[in-house]
C-alpha atoms as a PDB file:
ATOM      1  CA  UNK A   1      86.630  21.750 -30.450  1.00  0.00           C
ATOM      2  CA  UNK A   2      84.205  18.956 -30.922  1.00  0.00           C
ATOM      3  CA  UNK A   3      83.373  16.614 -28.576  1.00  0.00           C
ATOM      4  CA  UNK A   4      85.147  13.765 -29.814  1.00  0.00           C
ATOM      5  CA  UNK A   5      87.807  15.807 -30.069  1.00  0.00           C
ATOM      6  CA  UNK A   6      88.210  17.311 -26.330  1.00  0.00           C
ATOM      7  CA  UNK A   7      87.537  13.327 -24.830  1.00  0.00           C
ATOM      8  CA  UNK A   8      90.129  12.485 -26.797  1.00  0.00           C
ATOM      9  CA  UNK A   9      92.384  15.614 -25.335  1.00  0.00           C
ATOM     10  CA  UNK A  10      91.199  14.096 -22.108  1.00  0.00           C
ATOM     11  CA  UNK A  11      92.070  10.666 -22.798  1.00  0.00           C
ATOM     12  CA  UNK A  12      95.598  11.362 -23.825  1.00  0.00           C
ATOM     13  CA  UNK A  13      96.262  13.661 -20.596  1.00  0.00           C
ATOM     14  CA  UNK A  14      95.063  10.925 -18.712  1.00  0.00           C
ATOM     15  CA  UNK A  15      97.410   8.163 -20.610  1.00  0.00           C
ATOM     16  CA  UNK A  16     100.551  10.893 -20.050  1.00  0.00           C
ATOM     17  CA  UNK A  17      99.640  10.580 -16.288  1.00  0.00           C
ATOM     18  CA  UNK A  18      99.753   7.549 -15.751  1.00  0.00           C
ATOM     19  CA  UNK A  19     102.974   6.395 -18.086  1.00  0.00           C
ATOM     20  CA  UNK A  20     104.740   9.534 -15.782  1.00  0.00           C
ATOM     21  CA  UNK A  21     104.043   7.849 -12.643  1.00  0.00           C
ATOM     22  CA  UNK A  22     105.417   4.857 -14.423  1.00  0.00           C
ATOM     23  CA  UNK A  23     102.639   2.314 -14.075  1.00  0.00           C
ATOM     24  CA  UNK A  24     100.255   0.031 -15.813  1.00  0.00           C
ATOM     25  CA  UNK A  25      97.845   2.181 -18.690  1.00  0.00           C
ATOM     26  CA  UNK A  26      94.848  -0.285 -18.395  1.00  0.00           C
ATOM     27  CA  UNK A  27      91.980   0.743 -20.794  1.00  0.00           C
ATOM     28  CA  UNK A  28      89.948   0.789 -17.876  1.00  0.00           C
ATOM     29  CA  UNK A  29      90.737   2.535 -15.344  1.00  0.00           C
ATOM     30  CA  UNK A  30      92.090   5.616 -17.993  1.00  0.00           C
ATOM     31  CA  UNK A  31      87.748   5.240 -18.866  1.00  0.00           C
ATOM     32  CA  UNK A  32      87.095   5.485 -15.822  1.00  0.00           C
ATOM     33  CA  UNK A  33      88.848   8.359 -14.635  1.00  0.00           C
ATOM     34  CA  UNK A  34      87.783  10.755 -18.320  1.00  0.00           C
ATOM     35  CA  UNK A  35      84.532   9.652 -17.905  1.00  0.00           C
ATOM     36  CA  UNK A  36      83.852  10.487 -14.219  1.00  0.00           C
ATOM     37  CA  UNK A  37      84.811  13.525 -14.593  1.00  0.00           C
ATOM     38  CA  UNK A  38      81.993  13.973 -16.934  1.00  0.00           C
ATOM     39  CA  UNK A  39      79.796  12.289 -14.941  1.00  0.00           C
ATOM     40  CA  UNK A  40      79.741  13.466 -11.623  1.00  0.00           C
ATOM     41  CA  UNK A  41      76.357  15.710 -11.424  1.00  0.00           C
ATOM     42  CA  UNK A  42      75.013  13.630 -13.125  1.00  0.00           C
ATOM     43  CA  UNK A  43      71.713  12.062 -11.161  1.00  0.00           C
ATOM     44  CA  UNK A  44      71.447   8.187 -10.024  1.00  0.00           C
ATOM     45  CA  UNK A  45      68.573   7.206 -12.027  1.00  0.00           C
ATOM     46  CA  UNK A  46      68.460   3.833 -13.990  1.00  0.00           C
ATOM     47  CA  UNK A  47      68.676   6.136 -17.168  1.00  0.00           C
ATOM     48  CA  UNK A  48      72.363   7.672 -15.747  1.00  0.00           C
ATOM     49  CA  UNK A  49      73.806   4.350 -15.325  1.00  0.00           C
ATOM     50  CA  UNK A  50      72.831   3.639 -18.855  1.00  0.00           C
ATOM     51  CA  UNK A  51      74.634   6.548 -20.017  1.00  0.00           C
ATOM     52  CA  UNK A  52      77.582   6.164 -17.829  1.00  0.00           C
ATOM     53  CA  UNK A  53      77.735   2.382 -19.153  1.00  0.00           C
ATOM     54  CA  UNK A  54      77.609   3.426 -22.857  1.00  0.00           C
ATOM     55  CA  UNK A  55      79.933   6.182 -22.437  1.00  0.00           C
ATOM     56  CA  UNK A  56      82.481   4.199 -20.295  1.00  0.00           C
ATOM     57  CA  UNK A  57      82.150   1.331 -22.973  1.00  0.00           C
ATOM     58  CA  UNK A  58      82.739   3.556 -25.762  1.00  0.00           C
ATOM     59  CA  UNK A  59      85.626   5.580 -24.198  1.00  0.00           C
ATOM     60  CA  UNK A  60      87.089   2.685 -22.775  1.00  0.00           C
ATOM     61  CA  UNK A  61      87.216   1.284 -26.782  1.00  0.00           C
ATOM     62  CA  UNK A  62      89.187   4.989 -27.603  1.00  0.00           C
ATOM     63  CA  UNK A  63      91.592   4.522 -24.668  1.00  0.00           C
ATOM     64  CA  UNK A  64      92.548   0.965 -26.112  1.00  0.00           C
ATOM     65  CA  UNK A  65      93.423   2.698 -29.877  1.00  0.00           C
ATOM     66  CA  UNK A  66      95.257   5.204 -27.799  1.00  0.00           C
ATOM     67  CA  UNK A  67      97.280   3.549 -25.454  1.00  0.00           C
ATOM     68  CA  UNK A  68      98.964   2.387 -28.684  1.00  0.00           C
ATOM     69  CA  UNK A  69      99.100   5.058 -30.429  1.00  0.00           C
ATOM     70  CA  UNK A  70     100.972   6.913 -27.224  1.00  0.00           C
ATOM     71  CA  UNK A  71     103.850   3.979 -27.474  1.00  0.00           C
ATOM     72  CA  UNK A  72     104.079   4.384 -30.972  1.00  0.00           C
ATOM     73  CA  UNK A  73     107.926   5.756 -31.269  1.00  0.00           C
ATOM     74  CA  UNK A  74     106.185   6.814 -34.820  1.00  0.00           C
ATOM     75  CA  UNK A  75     103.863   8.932 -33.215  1.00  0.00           C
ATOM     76  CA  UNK A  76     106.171  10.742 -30.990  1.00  0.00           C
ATOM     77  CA  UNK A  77     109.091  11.785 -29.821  1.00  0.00           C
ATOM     78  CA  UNK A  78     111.550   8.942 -29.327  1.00  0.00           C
ATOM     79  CA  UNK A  79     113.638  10.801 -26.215  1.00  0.00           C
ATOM     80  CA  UNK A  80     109.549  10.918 -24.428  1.00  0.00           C
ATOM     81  CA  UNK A  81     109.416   6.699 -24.782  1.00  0.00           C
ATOM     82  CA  UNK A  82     112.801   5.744 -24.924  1.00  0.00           C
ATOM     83  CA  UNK A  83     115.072   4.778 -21.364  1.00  0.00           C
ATOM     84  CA  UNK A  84     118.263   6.536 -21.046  1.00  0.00           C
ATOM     85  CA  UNK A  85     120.920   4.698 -22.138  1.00  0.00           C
ATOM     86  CA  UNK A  86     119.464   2.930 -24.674  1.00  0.00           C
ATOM     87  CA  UNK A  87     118.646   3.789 -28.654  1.00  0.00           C
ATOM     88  CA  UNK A  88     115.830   1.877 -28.528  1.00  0.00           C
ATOM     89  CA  UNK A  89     114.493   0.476 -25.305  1.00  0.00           C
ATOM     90  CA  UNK A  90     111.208   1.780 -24.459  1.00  0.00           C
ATOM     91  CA  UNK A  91     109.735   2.925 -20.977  1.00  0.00           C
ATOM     92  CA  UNK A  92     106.629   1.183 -21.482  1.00  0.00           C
ATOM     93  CA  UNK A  93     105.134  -1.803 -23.831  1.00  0.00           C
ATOM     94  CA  UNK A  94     101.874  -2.771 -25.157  1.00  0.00           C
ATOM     95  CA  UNK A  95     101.387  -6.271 -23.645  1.00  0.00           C
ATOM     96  CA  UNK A  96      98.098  -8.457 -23.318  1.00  0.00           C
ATOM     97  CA  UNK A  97      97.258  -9.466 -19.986  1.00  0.00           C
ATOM     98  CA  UNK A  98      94.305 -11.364 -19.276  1.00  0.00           C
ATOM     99  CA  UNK A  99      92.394 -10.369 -22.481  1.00  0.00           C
ATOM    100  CA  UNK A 100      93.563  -6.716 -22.023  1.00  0.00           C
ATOM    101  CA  UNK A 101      95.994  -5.171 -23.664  1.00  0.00           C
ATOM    102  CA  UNK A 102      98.023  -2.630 -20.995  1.00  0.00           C
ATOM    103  CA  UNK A 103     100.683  -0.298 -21.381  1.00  0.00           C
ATOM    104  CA  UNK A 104     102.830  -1.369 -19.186  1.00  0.00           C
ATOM    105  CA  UNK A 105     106.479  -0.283 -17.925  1.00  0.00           C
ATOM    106  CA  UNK A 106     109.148  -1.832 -18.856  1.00  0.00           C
ATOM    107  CA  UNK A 107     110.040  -2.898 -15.618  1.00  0.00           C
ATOM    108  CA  UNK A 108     106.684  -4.618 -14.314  1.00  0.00           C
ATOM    109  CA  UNK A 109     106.978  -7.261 -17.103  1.00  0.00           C
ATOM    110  CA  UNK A 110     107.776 -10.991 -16.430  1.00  0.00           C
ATOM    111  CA  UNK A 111     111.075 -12.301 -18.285  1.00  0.00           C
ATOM    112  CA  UNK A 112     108.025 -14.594 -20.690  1.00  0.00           C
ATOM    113  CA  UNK A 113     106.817 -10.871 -21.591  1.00  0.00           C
ATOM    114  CA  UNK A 114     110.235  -9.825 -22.587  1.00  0.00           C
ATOM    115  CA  UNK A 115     110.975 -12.365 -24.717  1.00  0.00           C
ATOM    116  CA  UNK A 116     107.377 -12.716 -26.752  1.00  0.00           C
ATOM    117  CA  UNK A 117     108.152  -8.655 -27.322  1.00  0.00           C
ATOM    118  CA  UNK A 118     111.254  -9.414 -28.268  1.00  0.00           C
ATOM    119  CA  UNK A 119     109.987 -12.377 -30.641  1.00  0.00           C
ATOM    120  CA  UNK A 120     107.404 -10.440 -31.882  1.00  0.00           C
ATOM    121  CA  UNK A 121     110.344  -7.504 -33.143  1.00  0.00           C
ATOM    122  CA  UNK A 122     112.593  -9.742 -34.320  1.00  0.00           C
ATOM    123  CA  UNK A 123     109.696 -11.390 -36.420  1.00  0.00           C
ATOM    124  CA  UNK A 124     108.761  -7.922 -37.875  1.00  0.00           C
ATOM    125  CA  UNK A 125     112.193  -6.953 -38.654  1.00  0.00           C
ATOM    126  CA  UNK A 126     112.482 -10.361 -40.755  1.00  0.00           C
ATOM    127  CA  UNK A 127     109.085  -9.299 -42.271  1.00  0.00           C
ATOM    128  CA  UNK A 128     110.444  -5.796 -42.947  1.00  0.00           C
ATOM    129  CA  UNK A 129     113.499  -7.048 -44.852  1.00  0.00           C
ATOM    130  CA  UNK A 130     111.589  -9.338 -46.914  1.00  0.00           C
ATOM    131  CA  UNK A 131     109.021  -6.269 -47.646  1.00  0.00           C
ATOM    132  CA  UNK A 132     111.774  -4.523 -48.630  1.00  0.00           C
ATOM    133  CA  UNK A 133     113.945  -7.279 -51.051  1.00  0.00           C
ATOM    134  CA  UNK A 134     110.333  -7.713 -52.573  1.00  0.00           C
ATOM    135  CA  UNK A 135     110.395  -3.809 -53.628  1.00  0.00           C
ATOM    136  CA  UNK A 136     113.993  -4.169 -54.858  1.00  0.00           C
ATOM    137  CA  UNK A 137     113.011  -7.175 -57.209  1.00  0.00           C
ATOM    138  CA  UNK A 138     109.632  -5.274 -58.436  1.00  0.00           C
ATOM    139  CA  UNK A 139     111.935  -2.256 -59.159  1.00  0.00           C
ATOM    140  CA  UNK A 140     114.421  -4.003 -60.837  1.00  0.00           C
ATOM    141  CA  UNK A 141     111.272  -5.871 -62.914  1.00  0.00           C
ATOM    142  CA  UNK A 142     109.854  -2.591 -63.463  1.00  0.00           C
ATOM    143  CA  UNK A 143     113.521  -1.325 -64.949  1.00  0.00           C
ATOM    144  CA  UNK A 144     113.899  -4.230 -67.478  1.00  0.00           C
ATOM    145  CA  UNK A 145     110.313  -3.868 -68.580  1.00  0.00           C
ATOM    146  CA  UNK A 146     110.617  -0.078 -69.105  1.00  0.00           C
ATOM    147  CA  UNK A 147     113.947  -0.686 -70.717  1.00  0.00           C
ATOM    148  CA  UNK A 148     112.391  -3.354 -73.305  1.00  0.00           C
ATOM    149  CA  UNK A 149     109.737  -1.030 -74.037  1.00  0.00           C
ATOM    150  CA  UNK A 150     112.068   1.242 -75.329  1.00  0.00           C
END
């Protein structure tokens, strides 16, 4: 397995983790626990911490994509992110806090972070339908003009 390939192994392990003990995923402390693991023979010389830096920065930039990817009902299995109960309702959210965006559960966000998630569905679901009358009238364009062709 390449490199990339078994940090980001690492990364998601470390992302399940944490969203089983049902806390915040922050970015960076997800880098910081992949890449210490990595790190730890590694000598204290000025030209370590430059690697640690660059490597933390970098991961840390991989655990952001993936923190979203792992809410993602898309990319996984619904029962994994959904409560019980519920059909839709999801353990965790990605949420931005202080320039950060966190996965964070459901229950450790403020009533103001309910509602801007819930603002921010409804507004793609209005989005969606309109997506989705605009490919019904270009089909139905598409018809007529085929038709006249004929």
């Amino acid at each position: 397995m390449s490199m990339k390939k078994t940090v980001r192994s690492d990364i998601l392990r470390e992302i399940e983790r944490v969203k089983k003990t049902n806390s915040v995923i922050a970015p960076r402390w997800v880098a910081n626990a992949v890449t210490k693991v990595y790190f730890k023979d590694l000598p204290k010389t000025e030209t370590a911490e430059i690697v640690r830096f660059l490597a933390f920065s970098e991961c840390r930039r991989e655990v952001a994509k993936l923190i979203s990817k792992s809410l993602s009902i898309n990319g996984n299995d619904q029962r994994e992110l959904v409560l019980p109960g519920f059909a839709y309702l999801q353990t965790h959210y990605e949420i931005k806090r202080e320039d950060e965006w966190l996965g964070v559960p459901i229950h450790m966000m403020t009533v103001e972070e309910l509602q801007g998630k819930a603002n921010e569905l409804q507004s793609m679901g209005k989005a969606c339908f309109q997506h989705a009358e605009e490919i019904l009238d270009y089909a139905e364009t598409a018809l007529v003009k085929t038709l006249s062709a004929q």
